[in-house]
PDB file of N, CA and C in Angstrom:
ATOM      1  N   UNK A   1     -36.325-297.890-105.307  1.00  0.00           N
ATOM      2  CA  UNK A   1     -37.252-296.811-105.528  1.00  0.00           C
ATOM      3  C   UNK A   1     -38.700-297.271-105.457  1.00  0.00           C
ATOM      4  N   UNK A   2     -38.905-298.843-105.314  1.00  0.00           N
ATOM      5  CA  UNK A   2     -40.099-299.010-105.429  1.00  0.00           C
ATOM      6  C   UNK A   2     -41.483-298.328-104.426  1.00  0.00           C
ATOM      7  N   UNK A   3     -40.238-298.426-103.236  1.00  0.00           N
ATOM      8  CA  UNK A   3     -41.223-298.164-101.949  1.00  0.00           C
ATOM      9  C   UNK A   3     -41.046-296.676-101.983  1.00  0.00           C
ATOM     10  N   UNK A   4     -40.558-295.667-102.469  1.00  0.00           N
ATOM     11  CA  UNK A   4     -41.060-294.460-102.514  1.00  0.00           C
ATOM     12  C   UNK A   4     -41.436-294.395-103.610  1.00  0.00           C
ATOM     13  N   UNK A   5     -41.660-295.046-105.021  1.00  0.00           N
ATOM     14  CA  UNK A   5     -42.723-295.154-105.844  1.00  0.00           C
ATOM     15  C   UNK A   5     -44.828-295.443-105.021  1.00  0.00           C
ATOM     16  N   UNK A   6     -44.122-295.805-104.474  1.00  0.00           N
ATOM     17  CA  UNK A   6     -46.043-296.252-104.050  1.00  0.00           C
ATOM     18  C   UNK A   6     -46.085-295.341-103.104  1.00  0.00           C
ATOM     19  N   UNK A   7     -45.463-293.765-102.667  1.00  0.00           N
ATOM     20  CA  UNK A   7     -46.472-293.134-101.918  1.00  0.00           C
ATOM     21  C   UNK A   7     -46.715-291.864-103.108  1.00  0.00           C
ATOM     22  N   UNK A   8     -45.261-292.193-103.663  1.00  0.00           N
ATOM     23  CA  UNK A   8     -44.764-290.652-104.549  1.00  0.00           C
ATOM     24  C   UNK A   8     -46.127-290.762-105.655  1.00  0.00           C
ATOM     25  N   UNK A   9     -46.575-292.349-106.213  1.00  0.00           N
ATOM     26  CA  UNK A   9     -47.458-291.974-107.221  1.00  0.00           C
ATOM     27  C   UNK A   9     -49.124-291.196-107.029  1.00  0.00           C
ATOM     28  N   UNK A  10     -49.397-292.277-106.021  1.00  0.00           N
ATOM     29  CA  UNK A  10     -50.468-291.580-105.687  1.00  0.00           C
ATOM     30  C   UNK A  10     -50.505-290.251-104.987  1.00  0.00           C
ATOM     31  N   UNK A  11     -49.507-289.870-104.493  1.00  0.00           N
ATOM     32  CA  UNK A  11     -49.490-288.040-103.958  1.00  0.00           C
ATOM     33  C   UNK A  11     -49.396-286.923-105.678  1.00  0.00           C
ATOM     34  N   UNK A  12     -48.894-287.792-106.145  1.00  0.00           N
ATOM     35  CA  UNK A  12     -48.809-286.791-107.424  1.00  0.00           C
ATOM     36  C   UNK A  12     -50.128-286.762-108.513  1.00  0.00           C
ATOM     37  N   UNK A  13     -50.513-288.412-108.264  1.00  0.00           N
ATOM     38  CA  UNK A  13     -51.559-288.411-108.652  1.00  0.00           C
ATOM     39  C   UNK A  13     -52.936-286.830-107.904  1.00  0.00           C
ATOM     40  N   UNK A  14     -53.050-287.127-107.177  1.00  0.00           N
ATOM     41  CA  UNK A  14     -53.963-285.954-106.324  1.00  0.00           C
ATOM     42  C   UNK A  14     -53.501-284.579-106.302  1.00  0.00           C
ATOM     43  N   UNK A  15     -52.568-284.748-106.282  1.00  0.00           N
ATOM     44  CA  UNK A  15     -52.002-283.049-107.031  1.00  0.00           C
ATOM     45  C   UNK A  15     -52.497-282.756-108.022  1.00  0.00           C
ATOM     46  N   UNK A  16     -52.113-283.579-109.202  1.00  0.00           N
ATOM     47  CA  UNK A  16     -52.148-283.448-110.350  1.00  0.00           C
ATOM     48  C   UNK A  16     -53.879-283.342-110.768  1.00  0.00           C
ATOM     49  N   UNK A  17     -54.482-284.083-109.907  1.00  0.00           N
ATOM     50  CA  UNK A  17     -55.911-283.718-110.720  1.00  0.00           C
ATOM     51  C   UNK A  17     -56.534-282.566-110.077  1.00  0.00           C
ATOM     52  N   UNK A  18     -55.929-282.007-108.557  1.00  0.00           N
ATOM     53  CA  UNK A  18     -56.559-280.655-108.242  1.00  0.00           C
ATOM     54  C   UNK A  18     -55.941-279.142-108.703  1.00  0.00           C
ATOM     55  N   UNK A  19     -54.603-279.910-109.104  1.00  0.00           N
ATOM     56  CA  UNK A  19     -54.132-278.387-110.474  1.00  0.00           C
ATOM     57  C   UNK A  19     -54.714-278.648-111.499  1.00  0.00           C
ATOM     58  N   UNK A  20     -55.489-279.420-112.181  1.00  0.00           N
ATOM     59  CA  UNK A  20     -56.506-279.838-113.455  1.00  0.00           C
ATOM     60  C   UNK A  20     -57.786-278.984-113.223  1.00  0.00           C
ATOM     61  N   UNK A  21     -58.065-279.159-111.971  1.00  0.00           N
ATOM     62  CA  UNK A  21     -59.298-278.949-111.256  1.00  0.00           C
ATOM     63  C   UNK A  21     -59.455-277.564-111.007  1.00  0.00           C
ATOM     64  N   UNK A  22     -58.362-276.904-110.607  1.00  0.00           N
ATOM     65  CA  UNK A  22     -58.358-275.752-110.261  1.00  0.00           C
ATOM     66  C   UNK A  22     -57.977-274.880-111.011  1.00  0.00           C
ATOM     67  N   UNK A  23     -56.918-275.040-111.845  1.00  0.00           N
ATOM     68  CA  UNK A  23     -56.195-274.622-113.015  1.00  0.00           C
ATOM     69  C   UNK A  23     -57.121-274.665-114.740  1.00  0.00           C
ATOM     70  N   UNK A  24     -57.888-276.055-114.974  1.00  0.00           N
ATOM     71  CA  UNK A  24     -58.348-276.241-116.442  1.00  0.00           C
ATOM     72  C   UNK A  24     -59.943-276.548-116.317  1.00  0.00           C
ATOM     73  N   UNK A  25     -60.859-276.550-114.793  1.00  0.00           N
ATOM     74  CA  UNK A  25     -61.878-276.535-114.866  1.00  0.00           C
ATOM     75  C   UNK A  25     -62.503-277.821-115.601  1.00  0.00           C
ATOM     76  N   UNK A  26     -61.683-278.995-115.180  1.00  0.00           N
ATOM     77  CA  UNK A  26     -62.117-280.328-114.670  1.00  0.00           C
ATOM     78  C   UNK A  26     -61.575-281.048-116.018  1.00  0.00           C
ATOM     79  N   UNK A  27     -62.750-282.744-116.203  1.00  0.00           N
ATOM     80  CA  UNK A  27     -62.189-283.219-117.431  1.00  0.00           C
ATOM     81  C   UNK A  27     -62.781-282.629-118.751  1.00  0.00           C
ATOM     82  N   UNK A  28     -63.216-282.086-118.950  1.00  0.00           N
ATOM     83  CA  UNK A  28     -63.397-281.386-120.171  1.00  0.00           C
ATOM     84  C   UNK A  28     -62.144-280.695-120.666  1.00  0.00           C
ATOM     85  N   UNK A  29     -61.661-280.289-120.027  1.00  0.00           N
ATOM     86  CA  UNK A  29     -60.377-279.106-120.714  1.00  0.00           C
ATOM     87  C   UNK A  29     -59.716-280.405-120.750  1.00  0.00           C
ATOM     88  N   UNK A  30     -59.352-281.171-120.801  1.00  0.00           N
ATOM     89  CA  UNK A  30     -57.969-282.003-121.176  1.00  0.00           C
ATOM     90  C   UNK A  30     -58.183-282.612-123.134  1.00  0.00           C
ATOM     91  N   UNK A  31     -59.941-282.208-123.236  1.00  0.00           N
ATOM     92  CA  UNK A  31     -59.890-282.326-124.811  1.00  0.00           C
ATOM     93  C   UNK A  31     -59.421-281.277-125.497  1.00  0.00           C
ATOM     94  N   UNK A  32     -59.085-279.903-124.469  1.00  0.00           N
ATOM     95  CA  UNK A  32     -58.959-278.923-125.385  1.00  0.00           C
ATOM     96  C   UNK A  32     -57.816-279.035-125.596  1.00  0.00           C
ATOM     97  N   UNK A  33     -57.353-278.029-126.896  1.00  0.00           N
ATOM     98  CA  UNK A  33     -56.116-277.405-127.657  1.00  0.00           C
ATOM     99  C   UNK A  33     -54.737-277.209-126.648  1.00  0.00           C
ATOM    100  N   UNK A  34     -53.675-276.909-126.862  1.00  0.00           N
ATOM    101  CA  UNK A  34     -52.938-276.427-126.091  1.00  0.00           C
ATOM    102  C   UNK A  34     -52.367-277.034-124.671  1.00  0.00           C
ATOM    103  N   UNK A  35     -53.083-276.292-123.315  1.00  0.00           N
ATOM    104  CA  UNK A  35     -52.377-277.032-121.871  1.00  0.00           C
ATOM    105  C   UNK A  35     -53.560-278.221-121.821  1.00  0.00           C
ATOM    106  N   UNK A  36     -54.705-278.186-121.836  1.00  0.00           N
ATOM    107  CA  UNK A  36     -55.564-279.491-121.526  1.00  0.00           C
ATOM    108  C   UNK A  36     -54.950-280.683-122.592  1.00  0.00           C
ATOM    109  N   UNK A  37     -54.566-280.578-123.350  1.00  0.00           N
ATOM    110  CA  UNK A  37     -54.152-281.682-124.557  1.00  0.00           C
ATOM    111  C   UNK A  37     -52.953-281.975-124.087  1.00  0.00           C
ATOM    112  N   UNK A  38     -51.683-281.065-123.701  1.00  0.00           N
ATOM    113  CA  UNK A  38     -50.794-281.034-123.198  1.00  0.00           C
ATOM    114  C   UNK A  38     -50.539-282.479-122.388  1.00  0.00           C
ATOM    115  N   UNK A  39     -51.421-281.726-121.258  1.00  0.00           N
ATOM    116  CA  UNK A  39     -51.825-282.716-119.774  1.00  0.00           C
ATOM    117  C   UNK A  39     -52.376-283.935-120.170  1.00  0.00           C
ATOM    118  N   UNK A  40     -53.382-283.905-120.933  1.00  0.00           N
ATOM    119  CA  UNK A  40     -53.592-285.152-120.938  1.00  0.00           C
ATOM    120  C   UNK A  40     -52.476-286.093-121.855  1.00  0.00           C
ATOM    121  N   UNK A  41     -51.718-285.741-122.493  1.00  0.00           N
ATOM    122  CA  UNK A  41     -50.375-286.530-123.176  1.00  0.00           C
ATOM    123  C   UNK A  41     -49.334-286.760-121.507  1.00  0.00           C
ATOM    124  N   UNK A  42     -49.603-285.852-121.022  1.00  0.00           N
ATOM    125  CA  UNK A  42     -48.440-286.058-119.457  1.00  0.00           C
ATOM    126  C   UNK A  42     -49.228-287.505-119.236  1.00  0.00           C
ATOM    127  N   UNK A  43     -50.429-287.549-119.020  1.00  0.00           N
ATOM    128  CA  UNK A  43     -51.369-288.132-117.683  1.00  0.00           C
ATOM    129  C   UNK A  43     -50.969-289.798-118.545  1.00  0.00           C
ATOM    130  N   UNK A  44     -50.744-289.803-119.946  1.00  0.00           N
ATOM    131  CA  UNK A  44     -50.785-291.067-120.292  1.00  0.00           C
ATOM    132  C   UNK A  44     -49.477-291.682-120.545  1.00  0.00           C
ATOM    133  N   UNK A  45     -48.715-290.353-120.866  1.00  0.00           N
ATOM    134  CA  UNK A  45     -47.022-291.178-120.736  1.00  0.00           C
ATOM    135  C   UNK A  45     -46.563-291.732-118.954  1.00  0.00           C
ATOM    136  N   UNK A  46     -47.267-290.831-117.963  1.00  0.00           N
ATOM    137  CA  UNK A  46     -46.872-291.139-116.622  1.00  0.00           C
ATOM    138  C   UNK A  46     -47.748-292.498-116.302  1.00  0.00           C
ATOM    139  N   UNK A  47     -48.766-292.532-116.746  1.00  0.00           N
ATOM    140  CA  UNK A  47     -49.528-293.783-116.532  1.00  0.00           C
ATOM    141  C   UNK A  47     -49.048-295.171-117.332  1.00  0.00           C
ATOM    142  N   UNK A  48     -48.359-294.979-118.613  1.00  0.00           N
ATOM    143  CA  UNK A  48     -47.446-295.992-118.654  1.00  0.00           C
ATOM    144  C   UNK A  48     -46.666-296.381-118.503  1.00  0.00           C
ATOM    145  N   UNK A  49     -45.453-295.467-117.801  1.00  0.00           N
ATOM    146  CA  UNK A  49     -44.201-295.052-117.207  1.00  0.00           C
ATOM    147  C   UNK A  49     -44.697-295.862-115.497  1.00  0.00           C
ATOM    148  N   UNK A  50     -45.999-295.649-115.534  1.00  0.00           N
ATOM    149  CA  UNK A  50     -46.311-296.608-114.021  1.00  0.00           C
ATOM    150  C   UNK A  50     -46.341-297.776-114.169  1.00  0.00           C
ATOM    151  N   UNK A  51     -47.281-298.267-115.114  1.00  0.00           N
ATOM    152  CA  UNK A  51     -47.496-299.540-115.349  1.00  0.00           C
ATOM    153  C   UNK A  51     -46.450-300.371-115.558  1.00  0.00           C
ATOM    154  N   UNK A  52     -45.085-299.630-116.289  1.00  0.00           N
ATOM    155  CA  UNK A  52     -43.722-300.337-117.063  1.00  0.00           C
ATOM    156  C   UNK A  52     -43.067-300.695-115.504  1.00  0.00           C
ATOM    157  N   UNK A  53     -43.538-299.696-114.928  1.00  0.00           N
ATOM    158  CA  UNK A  53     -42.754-299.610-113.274  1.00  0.00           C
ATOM    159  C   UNK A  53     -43.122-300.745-112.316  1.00  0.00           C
ATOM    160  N   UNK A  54     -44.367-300.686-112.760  1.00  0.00           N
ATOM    161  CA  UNK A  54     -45.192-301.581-111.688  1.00  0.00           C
ATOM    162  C   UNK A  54     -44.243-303.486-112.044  1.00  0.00           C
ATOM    163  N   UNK A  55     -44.654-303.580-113.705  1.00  0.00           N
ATOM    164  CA  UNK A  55     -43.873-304.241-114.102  1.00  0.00           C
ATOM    165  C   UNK A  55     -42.435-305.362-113.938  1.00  0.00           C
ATOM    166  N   UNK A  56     -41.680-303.829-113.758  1.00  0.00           N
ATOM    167  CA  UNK A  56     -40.455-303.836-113.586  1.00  0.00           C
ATOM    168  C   UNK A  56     -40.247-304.363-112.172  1.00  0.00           C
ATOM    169  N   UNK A  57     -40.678-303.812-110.731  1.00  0.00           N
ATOM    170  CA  UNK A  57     -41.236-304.505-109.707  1.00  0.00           C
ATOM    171  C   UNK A  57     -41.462-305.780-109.603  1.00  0.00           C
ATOM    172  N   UNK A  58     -42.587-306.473-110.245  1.00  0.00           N
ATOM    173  CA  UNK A  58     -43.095-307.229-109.707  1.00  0.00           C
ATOM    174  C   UNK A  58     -43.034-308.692-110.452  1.00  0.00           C
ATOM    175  N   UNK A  59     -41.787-308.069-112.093  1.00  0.00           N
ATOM    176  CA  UNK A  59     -41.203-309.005-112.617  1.00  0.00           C
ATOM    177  C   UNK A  59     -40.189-309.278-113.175  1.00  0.00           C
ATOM    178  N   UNK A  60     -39.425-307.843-113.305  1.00  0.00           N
ATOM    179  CA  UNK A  60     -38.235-308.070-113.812  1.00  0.00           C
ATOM    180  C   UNK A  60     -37.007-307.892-112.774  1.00  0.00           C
ATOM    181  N   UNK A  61     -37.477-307.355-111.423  1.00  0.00           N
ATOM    182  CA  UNK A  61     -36.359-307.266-110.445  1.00  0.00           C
ATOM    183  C   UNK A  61     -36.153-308.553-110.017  1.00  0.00           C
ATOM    184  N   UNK A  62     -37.105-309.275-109.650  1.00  0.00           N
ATOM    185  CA  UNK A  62     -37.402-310.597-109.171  1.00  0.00           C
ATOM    186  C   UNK A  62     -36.571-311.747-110.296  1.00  0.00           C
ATOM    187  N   UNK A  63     -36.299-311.589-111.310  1.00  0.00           N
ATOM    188  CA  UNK A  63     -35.703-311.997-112.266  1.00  0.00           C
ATOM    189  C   UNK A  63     -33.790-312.079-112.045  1.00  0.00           C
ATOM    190  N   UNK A  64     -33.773-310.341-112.376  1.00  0.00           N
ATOM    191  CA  UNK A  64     -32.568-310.274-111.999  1.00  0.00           C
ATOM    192  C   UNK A  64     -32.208-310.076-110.125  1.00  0.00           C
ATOM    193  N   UNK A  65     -32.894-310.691-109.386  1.00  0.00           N
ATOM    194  CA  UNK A  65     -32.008-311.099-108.239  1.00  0.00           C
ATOM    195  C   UNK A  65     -32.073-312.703-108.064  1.00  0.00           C
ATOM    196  N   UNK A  66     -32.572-313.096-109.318  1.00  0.00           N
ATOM    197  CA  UNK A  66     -32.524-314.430-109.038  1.00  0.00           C
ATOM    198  C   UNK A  66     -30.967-314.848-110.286  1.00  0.00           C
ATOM    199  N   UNK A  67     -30.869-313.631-110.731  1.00  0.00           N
ATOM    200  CA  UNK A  67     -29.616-314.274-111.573  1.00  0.00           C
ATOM    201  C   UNK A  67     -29.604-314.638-113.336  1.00  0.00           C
ATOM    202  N   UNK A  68     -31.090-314.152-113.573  1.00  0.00           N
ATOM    203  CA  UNK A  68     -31.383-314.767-114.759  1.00  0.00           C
ATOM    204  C   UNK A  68     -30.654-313.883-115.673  1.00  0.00           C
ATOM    205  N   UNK A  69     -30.195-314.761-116.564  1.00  0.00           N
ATOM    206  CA  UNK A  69     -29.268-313.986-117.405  1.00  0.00           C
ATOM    207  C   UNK A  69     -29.806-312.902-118.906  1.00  0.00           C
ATOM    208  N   UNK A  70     -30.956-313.532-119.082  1.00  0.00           N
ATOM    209  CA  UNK A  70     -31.961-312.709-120.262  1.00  0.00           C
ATOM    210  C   UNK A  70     -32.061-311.604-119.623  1.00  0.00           C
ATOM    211  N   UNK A  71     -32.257-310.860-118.583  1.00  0.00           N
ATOM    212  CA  UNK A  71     -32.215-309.852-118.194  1.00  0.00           C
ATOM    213  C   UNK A  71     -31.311-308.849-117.686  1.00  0.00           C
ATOM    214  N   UNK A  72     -31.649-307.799-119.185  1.00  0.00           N
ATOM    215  CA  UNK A  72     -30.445-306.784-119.019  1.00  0.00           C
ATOM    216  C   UNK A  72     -31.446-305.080-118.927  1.00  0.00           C
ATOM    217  N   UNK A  73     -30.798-304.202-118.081  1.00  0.00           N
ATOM    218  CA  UNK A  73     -31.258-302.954-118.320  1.00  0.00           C
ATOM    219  C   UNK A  73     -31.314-302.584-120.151  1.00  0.00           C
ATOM    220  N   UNK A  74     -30.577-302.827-120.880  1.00  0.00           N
ATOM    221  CA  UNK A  74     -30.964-301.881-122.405  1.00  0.00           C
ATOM    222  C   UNK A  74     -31.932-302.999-123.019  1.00  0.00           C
ATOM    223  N   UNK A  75     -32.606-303.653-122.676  1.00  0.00           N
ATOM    224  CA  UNK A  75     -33.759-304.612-123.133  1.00  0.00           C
ATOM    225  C   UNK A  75     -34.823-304.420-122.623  1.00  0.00           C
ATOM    226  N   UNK A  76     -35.906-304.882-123.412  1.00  0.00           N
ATOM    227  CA  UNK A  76     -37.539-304.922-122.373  1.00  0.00           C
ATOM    228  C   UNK A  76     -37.729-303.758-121.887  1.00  0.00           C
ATOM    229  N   UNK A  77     -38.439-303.323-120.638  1.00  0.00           N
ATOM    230  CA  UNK A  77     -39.392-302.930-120.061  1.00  0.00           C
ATOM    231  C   UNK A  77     -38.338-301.984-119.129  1.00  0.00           C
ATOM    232  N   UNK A  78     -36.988-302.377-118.513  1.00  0.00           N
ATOM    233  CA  UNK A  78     -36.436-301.159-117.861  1.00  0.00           C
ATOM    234  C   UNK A  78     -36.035-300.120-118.887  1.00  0.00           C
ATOM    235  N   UNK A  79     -35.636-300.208-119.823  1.00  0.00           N
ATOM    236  CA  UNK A  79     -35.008-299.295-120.810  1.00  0.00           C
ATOM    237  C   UNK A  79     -36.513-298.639-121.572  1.00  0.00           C
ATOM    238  N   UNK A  80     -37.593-298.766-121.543  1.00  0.00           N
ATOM    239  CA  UNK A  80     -38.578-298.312-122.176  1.00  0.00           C
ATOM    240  C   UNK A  80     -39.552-297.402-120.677  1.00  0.00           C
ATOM    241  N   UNK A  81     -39.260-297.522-119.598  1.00  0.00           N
ATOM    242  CA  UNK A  81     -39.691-297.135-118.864  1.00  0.00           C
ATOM    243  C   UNK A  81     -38.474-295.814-118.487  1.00  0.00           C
ATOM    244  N   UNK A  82     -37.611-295.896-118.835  1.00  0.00           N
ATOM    245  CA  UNK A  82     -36.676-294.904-118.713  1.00  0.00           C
ATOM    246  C   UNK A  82     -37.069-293.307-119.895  1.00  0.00           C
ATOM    247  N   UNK A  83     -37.299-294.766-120.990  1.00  0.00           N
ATOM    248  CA  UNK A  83     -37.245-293.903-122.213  1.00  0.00           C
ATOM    249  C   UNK A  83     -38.694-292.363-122.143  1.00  0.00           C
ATOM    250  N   UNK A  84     -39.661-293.551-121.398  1.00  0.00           N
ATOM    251  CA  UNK A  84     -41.262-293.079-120.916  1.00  0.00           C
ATOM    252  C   UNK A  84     -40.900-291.757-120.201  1.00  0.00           C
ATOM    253  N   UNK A  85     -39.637-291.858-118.994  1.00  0.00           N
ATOM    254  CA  UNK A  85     -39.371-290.584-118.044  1.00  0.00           C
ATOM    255  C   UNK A  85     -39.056-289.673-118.976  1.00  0.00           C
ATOM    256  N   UNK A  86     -37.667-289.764-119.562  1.00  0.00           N
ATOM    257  CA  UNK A  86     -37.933-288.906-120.702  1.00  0.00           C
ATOM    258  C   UNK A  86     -39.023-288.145-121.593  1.00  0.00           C
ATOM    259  N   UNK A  87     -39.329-288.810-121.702  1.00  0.00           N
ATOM    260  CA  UNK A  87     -40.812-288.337-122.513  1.00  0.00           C
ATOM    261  C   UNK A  87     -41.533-287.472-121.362  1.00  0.00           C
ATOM    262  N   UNK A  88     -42.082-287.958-120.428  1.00  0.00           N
ATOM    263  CA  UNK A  88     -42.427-287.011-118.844  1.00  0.00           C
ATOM    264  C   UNK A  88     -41.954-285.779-118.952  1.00  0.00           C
ATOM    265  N   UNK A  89     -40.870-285.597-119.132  1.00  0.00           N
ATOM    266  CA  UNK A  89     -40.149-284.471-118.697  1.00  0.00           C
ATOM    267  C   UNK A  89     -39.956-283.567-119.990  1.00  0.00           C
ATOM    268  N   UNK A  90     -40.093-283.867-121.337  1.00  0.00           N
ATOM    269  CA  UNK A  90     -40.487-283.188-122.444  1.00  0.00           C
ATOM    270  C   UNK A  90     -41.837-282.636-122.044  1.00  0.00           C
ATOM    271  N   UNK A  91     -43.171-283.344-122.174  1.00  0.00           N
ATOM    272  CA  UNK A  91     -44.377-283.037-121.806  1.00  0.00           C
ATOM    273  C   UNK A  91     -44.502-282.008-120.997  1.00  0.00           C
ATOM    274  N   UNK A  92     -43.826-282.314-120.050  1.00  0.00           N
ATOM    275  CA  UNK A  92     -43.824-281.189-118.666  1.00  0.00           C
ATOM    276  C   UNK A  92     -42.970-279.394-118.786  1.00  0.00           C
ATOM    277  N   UNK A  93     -42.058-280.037-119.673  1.00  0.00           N
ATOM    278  CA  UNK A  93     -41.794-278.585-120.665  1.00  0.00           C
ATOM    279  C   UNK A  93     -42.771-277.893-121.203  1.00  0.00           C
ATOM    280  N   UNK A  94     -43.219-278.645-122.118  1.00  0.00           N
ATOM    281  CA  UNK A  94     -44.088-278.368-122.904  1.00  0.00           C
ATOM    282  C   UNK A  94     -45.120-277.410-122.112  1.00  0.00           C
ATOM    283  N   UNK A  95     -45.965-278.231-121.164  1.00  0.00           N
ATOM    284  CA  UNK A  95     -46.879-278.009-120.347  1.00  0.00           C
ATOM    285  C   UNK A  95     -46.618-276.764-119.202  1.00  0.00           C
ATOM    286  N   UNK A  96     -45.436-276.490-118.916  1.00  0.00           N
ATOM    287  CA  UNK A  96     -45.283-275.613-118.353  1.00  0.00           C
ATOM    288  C   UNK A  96     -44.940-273.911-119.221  1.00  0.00           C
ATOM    289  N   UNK A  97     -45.065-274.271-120.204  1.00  0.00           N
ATOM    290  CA  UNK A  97     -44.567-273.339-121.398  1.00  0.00           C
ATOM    291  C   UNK A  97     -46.126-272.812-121.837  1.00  0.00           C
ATOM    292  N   UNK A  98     -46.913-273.313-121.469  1.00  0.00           N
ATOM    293  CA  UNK A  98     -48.772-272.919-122.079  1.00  0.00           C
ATOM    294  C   UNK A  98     -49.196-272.380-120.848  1.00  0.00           C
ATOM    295  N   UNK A  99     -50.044-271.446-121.261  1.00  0.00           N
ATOM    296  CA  UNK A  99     -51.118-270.989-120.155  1.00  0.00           C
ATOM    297  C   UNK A  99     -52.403-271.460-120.036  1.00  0.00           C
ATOM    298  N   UNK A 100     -52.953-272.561-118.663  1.00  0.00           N
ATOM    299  CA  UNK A 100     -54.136-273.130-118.393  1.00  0.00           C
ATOM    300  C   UNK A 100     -54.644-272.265-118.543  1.00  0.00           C
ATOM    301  N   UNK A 101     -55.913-272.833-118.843  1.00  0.00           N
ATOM    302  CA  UNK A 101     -56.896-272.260-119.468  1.00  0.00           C
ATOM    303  C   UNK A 101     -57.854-271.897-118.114  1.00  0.00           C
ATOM    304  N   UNK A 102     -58.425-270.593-118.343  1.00  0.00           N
ATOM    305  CA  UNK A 102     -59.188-269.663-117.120  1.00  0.00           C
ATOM    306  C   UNK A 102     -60.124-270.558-116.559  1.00  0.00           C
ATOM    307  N   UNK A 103     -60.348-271.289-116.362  1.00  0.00           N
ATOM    308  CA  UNK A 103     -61.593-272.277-116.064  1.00  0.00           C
ATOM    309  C   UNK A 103     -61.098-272.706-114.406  1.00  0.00           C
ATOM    310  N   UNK A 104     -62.738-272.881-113.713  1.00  0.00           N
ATOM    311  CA  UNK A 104     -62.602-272.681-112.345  1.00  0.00           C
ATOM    312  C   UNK A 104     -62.291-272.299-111.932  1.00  0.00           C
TER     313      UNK A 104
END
């Protein structure tokens, strides 16, 4: 998944800030109440859900194809990056359940 991780993030990335943009009338609404607060809880579970990813990539796959035995999926950084999607997809409930706010 890595290599459709690196087009999928940044396309969602640019989505995501021109439904902000168009939808909550920029970064100001992400301090507000409700869908801007919402979003910005999405923007930081997906941004660590990247980083765990990026991670996972560039140190724990490399690990386990070399055989190392400390590395198991319910440990570390794959099982907490799973846990992160989860969380994504609560948020995104959430967030789809509020009405953005009239702005722009």
């Amino acid at each position: 998944f890595s290599r459709a991780a690196l087009f999928a993030v940044p396309a969602l990335l640019v989505t995501g800030a021109a439904a902000n943009w168009t939808h909550g009338g920029g970064l100001g609404a992400l301090l507000q109440p409700g869908w801007g607060r919402a979003l910005a809880i999405k923007i930081l579970l997906v941004s660590g859900m990247a980083a765990l990813g990026f991670y996972n990539w560039r140190v724990t796959l490399p690990r386990l194809q070399r055989g190392d035995p400390d590395v198991a999926f319910g440990r570390g950084a794959p099982a907490w990056e799973a846990l992160l999607g989860l969380a994504v997809l609560g948020a995104t409930a959430v967030l789809v359940a509020l009405s953005p706010p009239s702005g722009g």
